[in-house]
PDB file of N, CA and C in Angstrom:
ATOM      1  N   UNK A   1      -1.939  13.843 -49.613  1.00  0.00           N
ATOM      2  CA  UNK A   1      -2.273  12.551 -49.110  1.00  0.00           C
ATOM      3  C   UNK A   1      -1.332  12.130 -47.991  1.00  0.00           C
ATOM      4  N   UNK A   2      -1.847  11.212 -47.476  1.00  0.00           N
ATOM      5  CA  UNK A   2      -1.033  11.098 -46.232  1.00  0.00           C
ATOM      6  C   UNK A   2      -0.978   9.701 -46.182  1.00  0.00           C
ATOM      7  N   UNK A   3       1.164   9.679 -46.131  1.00  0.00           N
ATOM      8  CA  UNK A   3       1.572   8.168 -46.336  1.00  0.00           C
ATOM      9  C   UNK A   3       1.956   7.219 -45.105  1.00  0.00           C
ATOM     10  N   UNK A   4       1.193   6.078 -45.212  1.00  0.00           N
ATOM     11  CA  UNK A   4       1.356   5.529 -44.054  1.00  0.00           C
ATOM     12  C   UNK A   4       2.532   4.817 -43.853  1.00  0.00           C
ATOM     13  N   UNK A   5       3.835   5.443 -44.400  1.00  0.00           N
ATOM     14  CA  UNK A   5       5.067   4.863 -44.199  1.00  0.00           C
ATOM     15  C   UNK A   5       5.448   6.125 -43.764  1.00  0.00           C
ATOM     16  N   UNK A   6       5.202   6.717 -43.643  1.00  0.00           N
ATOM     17  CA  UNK A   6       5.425   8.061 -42.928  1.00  0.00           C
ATOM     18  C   UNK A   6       5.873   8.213 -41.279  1.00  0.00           C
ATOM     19  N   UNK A   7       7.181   8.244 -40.923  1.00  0.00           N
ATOM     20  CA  UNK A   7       7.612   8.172 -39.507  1.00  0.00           C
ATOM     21  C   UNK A   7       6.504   8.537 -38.724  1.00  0.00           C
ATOM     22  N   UNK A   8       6.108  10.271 -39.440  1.00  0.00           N
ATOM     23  CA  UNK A   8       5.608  11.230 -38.928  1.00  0.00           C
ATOM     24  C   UNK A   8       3.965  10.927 -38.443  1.00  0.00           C
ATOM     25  N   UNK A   9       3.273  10.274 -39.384  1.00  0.00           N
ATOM     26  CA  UNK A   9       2.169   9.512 -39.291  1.00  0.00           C
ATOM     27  C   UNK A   9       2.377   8.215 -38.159  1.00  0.00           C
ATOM     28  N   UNK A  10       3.356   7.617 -37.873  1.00  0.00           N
ATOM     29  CA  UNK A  10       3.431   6.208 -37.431  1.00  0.00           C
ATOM     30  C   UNK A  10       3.825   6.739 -35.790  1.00  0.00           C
ATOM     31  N   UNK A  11       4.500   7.458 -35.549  1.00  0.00           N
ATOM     32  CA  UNK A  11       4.716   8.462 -34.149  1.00  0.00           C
ATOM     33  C   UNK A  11       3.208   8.995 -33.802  1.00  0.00           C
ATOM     34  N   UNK A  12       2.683   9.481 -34.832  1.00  0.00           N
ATOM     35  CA  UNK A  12       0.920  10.122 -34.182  1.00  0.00           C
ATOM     36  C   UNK A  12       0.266   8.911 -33.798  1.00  0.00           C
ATOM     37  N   UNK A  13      -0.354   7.806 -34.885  1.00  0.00           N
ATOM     38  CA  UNK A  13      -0.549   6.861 -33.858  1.00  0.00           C
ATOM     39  C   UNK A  13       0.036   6.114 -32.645  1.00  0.00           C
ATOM     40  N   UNK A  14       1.015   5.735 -32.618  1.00  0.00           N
ATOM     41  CA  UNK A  14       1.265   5.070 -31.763  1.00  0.00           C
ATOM     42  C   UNK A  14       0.906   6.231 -30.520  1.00  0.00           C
ATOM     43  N   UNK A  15       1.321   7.801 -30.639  1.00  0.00           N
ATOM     44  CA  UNK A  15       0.786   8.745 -29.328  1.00  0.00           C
ATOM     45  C   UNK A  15      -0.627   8.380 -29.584  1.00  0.00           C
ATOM     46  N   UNK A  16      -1.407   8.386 -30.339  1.00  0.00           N
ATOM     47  CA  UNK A  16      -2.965   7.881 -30.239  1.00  0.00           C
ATOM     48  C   UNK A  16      -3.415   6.743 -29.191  1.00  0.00           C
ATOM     49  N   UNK A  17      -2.320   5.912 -29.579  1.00  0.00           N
ATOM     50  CA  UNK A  17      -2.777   4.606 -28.862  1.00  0.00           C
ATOM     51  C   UNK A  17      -2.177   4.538 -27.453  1.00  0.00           C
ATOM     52  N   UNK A  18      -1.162   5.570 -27.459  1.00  0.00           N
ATOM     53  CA  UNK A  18      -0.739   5.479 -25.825  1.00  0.00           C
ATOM     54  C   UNK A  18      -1.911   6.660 -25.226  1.00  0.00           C
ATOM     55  N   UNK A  19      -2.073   7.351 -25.725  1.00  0.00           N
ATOM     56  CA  UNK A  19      -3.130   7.834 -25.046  1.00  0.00           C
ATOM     57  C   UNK A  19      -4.260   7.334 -24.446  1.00  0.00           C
ATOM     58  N   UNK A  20      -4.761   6.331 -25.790  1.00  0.00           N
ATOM     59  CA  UNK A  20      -6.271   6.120 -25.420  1.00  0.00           C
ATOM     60  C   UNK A  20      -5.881   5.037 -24.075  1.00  0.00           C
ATOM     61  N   UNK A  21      -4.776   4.182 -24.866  1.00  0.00           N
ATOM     62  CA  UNK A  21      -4.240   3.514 -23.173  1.00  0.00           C
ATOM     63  C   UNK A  21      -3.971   3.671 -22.015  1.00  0.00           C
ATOM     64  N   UNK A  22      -3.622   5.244 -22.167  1.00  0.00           N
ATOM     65  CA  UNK A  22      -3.430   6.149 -20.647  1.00  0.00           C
ATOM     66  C   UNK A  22      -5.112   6.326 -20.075  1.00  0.00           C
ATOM     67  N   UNK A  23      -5.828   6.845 -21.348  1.00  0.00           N
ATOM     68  CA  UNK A  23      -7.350   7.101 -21.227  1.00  0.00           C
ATOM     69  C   UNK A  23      -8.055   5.990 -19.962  1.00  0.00           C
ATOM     70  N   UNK A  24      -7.793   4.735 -21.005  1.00  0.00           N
ATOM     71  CA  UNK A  24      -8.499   3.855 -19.983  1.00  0.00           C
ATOM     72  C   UNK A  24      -8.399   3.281 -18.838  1.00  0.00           C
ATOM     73  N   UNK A  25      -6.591   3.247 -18.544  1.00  0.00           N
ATOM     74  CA  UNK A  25      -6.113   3.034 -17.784  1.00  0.00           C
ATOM     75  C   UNK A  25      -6.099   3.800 -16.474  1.00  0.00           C
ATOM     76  N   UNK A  26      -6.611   5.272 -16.694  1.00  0.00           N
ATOM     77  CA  UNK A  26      -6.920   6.366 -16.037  1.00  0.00           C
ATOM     78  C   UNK A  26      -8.370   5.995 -14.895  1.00  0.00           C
ATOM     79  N   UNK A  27      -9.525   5.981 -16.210  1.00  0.00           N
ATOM     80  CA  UNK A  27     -10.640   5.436 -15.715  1.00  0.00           C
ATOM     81  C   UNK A  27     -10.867   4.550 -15.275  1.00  0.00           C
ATOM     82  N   UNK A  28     -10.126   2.750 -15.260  1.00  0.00           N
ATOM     83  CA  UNK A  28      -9.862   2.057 -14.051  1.00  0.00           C
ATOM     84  C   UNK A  28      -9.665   2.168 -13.096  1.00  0.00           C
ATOM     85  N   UNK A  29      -8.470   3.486 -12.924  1.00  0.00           N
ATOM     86  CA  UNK A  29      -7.631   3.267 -11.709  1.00  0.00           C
ATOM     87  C   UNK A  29      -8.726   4.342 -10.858  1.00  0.00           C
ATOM     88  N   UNK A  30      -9.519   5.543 -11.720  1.00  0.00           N
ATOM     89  CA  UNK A  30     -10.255   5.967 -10.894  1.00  0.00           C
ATOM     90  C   UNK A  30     -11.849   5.161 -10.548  1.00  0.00           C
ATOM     91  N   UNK A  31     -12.183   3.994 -10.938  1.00  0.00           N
ATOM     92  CA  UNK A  31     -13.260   3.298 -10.701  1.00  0.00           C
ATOM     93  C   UNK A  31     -12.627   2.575  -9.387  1.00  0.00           C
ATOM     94  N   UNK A  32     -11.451   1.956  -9.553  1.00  0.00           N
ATOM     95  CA  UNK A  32     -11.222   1.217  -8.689  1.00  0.00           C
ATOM     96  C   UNK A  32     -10.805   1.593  -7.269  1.00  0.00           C
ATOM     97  N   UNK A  33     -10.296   3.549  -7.727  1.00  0.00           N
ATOM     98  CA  UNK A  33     -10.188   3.835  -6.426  1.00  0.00           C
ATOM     99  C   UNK A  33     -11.793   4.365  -5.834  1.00  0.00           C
ATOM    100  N   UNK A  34     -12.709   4.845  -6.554  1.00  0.00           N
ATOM    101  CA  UNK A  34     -14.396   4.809  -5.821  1.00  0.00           C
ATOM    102  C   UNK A  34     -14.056   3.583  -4.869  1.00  0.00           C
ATOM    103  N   UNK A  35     -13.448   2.476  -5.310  1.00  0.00           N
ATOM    104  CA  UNK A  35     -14.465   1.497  -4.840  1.00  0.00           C
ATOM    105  C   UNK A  35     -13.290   0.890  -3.402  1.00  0.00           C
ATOM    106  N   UNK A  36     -11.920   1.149  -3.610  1.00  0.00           N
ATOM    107  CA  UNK A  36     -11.282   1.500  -2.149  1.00  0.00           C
ATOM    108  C   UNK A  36     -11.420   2.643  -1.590  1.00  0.00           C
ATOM    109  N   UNK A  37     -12.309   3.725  -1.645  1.00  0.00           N
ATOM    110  CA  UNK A  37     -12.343   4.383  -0.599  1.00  0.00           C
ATOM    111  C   UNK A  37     -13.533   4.217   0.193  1.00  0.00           C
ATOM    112  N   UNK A  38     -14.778   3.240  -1.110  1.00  0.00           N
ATOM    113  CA  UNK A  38     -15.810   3.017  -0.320  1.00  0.00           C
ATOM    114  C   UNK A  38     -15.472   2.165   0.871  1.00  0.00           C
ATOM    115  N   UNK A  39     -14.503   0.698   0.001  1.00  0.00           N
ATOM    116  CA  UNK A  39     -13.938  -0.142   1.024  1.00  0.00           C
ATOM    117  C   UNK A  39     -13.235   0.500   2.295  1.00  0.00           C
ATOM    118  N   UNK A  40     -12.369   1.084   2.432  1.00  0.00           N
ATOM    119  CA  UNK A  40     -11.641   2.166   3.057  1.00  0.00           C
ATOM    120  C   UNK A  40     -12.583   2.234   4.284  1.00  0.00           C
ATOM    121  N   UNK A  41     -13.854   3.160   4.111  1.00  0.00           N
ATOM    122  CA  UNK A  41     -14.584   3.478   5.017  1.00  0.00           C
ATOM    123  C   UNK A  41     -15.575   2.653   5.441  1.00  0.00           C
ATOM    124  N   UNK A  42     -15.940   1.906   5.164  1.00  0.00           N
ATOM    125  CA  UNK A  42     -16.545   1.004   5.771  1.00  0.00           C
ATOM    126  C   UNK A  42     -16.171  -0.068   6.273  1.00  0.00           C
ATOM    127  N   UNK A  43     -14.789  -0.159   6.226  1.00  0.00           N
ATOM    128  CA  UNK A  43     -13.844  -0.933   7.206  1.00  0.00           C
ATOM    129  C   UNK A  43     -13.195   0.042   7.848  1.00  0.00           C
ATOM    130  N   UNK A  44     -13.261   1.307   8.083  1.00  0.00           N
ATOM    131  CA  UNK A  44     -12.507   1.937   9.575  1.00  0.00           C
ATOM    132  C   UNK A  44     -14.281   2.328   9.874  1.00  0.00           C
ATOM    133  N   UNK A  45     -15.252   1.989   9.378  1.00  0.00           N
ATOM    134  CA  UNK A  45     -16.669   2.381  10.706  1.00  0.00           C
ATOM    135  C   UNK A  45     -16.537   0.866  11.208  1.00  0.00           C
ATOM    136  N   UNK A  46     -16.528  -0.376  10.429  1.00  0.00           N
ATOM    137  CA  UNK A  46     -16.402  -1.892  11.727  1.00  0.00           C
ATOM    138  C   UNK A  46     -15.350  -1.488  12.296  1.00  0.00           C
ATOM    139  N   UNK A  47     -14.181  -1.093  12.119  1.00  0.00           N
ATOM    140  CA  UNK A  47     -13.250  -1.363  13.361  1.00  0.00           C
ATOM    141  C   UNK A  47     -13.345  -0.180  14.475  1.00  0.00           C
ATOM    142  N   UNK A  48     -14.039   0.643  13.929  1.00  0.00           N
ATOM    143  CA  UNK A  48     -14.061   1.195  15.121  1.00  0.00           C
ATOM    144  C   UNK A  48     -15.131   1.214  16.031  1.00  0.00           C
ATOM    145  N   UNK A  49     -16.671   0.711  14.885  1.00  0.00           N
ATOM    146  CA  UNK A  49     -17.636  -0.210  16.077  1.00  0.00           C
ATOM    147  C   UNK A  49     -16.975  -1.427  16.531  1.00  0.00           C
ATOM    148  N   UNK A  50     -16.010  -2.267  16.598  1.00  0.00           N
ATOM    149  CA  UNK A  50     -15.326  -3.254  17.142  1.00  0.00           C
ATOM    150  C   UNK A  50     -14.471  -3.150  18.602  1.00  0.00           C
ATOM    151  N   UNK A  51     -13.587  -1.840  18.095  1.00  0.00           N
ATOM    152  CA  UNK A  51     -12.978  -0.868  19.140  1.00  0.00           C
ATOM    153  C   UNK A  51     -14.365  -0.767  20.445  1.00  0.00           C
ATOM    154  N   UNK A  52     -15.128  -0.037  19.655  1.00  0.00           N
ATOM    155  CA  UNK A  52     -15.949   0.769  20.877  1.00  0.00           C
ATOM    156  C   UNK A  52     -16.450  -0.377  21.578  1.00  0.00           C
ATOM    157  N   UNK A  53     -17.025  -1.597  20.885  1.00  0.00           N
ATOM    158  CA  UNK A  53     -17.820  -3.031  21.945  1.00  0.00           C
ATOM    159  C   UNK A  53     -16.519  -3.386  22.867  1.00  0.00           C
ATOM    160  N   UNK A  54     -15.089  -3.838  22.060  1.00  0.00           N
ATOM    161  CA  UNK A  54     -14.386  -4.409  23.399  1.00  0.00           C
ATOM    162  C   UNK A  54     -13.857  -3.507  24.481  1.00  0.00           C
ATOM    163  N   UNK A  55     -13.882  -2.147  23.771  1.00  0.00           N
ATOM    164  CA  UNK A  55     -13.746  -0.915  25.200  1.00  0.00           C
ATOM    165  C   UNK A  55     -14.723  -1.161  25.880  1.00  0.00           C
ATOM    166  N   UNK A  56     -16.096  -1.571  25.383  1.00  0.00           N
ATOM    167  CA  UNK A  56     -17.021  -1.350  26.381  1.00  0.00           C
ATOM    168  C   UNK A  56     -16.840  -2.693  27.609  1.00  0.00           C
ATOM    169  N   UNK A  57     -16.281  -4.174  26.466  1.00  0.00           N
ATOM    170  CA  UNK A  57     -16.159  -5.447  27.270  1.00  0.00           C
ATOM    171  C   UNK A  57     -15.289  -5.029  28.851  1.00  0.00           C
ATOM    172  N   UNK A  58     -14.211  -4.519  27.956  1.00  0.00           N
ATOM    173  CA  UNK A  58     -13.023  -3.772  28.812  1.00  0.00           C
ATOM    174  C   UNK A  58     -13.398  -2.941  30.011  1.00  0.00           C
ATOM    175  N   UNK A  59     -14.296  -2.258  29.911  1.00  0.00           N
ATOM    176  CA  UNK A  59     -14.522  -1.475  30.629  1.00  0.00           C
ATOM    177  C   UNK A  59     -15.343  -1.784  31.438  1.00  0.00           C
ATOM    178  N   UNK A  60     -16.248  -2.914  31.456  1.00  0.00           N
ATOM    179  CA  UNK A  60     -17.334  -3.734  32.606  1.00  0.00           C
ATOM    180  C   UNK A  60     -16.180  -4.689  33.223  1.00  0.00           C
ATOM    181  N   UNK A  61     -15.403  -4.939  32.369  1.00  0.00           N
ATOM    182  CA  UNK A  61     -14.582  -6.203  32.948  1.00  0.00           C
ATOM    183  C   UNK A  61     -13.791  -5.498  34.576  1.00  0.00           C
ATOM    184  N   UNK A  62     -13.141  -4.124  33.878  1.00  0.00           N
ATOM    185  CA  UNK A  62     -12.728  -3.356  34.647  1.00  0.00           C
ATOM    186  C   UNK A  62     -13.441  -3.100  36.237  1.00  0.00           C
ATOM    187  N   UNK A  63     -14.580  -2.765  36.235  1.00  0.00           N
ATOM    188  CA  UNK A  63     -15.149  -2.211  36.755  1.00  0.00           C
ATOM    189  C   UNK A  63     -15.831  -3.511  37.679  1.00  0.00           C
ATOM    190  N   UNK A  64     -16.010  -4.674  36.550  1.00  0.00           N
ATOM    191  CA  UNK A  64     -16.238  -5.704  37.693  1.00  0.00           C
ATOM    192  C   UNK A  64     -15.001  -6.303  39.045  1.00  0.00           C
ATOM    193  N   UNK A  65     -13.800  -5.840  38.514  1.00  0.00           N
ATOM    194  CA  UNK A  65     -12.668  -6.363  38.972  1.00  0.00           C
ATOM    195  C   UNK A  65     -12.422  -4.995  39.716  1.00  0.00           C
ATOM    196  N   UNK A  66     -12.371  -4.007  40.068  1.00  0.00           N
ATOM    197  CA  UNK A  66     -12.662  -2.825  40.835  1.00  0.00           C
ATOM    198  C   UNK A  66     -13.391  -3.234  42.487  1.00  0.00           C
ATOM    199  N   UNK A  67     -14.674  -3.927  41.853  1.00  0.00           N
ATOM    200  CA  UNK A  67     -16.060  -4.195  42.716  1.00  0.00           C
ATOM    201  C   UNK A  67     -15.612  -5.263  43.321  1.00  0.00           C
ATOM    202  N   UNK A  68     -15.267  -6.018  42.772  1.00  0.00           N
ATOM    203  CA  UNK A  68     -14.361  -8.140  43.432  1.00  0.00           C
ATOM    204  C   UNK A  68     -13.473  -7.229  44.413  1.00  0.00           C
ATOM    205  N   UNK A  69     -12.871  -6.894  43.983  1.00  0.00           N
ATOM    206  CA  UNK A  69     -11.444  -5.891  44.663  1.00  0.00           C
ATOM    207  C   UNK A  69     -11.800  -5.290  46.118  1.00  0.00           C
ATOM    208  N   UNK A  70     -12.799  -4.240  46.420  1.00  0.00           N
ATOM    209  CA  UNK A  70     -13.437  -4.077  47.007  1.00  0.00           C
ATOM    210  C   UNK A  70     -14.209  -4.998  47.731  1.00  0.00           C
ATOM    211  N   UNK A  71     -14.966  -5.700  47.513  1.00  0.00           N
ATOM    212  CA  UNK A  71     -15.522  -6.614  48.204  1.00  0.00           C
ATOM    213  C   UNK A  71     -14.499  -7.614  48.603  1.00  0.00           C
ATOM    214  N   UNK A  72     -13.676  -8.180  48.468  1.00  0.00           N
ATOM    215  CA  UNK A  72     -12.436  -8.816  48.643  1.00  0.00           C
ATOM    216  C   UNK A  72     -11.663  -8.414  50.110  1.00  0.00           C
ATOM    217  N   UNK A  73     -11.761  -6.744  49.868  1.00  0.00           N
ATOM    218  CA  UNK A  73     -10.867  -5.786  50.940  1.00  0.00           C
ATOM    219  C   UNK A  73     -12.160  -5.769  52.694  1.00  0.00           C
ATOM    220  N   UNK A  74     -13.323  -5.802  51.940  1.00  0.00           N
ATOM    221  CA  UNK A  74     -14.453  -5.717  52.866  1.00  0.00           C
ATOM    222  C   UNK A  74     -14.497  -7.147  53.366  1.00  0.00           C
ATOM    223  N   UNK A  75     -14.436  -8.250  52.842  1.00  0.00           N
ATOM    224  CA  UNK A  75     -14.501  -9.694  53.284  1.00  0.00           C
ATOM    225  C   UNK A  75     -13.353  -9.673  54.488  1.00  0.00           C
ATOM    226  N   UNK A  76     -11.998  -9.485  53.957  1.00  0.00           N
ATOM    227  CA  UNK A  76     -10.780  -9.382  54.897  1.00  0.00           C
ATOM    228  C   UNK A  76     -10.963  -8.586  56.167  1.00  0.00           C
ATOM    229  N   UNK A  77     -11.461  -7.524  55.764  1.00  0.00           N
ATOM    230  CA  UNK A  77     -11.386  -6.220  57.153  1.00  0.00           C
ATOM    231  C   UNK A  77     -12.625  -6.831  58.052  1.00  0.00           C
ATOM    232  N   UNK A  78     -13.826  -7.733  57.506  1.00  0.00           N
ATOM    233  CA  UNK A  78     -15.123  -7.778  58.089  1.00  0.00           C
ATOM    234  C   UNK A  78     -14.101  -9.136  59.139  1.00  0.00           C
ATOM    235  N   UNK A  79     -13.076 -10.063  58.592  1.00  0.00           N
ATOM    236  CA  UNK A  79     -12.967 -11.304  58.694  1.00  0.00           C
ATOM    237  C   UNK A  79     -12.280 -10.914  60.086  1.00  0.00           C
ATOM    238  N   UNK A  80     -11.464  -9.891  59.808  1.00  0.00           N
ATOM    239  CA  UNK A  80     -10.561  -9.737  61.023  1.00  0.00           C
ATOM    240  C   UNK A  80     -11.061  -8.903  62.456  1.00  0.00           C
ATOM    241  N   UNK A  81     -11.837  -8.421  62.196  1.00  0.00           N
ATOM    242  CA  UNK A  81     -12.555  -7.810  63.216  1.00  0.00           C
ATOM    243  C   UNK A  81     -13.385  -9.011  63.712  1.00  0.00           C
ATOM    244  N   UNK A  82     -13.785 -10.131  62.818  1.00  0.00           N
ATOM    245  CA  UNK A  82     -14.584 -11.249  63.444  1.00  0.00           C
ATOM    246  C   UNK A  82     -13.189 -11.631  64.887  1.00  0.00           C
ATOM    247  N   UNK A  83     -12.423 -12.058  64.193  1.00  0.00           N
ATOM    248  CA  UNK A  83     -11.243 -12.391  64.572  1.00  0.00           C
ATOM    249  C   UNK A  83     -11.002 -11.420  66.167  1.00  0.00           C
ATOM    250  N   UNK A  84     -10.706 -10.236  66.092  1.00  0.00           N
ATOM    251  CA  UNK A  84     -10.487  -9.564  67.301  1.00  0.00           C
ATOM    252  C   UNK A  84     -11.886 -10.135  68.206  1.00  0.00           C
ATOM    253  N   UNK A  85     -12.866  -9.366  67.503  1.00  0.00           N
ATOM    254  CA  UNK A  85     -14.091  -9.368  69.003  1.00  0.00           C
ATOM    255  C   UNK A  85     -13.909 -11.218  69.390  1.00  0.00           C
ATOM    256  N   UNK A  86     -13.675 -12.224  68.770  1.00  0.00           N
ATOM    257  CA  UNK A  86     -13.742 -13.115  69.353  1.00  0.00           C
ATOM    258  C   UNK A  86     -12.805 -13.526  70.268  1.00  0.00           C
ATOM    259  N   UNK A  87     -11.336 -12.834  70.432  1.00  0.00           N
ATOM    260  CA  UNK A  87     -10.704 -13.090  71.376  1.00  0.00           C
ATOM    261  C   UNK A  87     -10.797 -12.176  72.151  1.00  0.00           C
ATOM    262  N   UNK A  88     -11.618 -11.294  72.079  1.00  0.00           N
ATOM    263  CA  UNK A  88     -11.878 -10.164  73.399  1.00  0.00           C
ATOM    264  C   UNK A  88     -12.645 -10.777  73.820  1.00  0.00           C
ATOM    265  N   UNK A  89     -13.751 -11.643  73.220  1.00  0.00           N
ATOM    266  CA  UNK A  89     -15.037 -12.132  73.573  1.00  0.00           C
ATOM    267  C   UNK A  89     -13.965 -13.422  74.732  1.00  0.00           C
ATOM    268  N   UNK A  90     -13.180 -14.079  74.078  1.00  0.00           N
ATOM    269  CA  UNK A  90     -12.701 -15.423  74.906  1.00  0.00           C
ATOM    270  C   UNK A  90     -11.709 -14.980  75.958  1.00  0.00           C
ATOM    271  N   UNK A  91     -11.015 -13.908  76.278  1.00  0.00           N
ATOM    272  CA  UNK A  91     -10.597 -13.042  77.067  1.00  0.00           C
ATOM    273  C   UNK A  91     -11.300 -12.668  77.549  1.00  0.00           C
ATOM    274  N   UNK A  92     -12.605 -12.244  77.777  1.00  0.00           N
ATOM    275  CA  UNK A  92     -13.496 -11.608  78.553  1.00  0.00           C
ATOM    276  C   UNK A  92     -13.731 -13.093  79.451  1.00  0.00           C
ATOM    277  N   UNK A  93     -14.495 -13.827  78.517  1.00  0.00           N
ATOM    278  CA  UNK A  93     -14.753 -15.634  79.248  1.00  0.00           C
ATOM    279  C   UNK A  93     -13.535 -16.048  80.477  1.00  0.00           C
ATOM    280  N   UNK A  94     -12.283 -15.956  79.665  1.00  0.00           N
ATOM    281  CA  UNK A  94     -11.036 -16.123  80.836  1.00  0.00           C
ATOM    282  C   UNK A  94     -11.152 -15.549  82.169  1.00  0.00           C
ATOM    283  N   UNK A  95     -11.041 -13.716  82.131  1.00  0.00           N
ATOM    284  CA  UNK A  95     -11.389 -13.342  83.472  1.00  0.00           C
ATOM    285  C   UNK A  95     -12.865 -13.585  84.449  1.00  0.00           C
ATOM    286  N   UNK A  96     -14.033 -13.630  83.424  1.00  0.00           N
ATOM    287  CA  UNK A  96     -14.881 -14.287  84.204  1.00  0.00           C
ATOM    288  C   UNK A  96     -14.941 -15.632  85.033  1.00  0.00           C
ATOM    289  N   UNK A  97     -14.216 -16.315  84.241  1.00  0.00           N
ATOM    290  CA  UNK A  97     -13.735 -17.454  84.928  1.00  0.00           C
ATOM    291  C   UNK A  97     -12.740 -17.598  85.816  1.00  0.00           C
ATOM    292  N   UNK A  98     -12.060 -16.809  85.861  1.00  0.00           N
ATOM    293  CA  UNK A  98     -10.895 -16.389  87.096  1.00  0.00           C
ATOM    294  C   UNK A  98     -11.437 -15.844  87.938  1.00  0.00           C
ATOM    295  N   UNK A  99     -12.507 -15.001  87.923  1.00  0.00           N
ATOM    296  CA  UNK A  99     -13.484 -14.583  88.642  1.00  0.00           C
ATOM    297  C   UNK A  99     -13.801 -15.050  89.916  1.00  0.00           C
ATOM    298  N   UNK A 100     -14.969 -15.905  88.714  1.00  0.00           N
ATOM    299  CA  UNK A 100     -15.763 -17.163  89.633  1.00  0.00           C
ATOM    300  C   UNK A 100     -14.934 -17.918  90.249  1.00  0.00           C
ATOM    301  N   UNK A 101     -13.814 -18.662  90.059  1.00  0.00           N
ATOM    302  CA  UNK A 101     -13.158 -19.379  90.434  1.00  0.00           C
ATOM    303  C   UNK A 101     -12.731 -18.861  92.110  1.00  0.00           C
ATOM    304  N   UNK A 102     -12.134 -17.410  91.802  1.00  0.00           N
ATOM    305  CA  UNK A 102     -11.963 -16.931  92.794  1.00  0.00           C
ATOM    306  C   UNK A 102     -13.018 -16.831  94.108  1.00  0.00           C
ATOM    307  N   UNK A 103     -13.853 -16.426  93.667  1.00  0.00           N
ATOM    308  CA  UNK A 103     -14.968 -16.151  94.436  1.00  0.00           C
ATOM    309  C   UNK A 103     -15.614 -17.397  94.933  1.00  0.00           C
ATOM    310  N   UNK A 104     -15.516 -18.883  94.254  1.00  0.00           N
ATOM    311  CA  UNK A 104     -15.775 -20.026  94.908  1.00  0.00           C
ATOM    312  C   UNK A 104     -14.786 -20.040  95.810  1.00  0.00           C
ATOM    313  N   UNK A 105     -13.413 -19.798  95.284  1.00  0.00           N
ATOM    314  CA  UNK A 105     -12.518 -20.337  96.537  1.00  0.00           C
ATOM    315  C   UNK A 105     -12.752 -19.393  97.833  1.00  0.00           C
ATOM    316  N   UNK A 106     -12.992 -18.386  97.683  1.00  0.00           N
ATOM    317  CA  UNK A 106     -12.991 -17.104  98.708  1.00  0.00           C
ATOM    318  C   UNK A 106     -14.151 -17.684 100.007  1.00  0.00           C
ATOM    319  N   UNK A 107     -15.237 -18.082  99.338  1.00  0.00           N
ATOM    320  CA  UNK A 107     -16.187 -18.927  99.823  1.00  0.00           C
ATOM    321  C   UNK A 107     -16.465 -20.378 100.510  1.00  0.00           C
ATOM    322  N   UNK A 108     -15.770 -20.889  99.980  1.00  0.00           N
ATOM    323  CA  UNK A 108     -15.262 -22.268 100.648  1.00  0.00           C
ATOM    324  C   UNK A 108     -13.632 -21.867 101.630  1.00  0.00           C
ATOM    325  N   UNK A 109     -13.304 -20.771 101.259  1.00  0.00           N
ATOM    326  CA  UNK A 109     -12.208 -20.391 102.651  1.00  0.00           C
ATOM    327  C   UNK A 109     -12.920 -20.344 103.436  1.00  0.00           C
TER     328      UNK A 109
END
């Protein structure tokens, strides 16, 4: 018969009961990790569809500021060439008018 004042008996359960406590404690920790690795991955696929939209924001933004940039450089270069031909243009006007001038006076000499 087997006495339940028995060290030997009272050591088996209590390993009984740490077991079954390891048991369940086991199967939590592996339910709960299913359910962070589901979490896990389906929060690094949003962040990295998140990543990829503001690379993409990033990358029009870029590309619009490239194009401003450019057109910016074309406004300036178009502005200054306005700039030259018009004082060649009013330099040209000057000697024509020194011209004429001349050529009235040459005439009335």
């Amino acid at each position: 018969m087997i006495n339940d004042d028995d060290p030997y008996v009272e050591t088996i359960e209590r390993l009984k009961m740490k077991s079954k406590s390891l048991y369940e404690s086991r199967q939590f920790i592996q339910q709960n990790l299913g359910e962070l690795i589901h979490d896990y991955h389906s929060l690094k696929h949003e962040l990295k569809r998140h990543y990829q939209k503001h690379y993409k924001e990033l990358d029009q933004y870029l590309r619009y500021r490239i194009r401003t940039k450019q057109l910016q450089d074309r406004i300036i270069s178009t502005d200054e060439s306005i700039q030259y031909y018009r004082q060649q243009y009013q330099n040209t006007l000057d000697r024509l008018n020194t011209l004429s001038n001349r050529i009235h006076q040459n005439r009335n000499d």
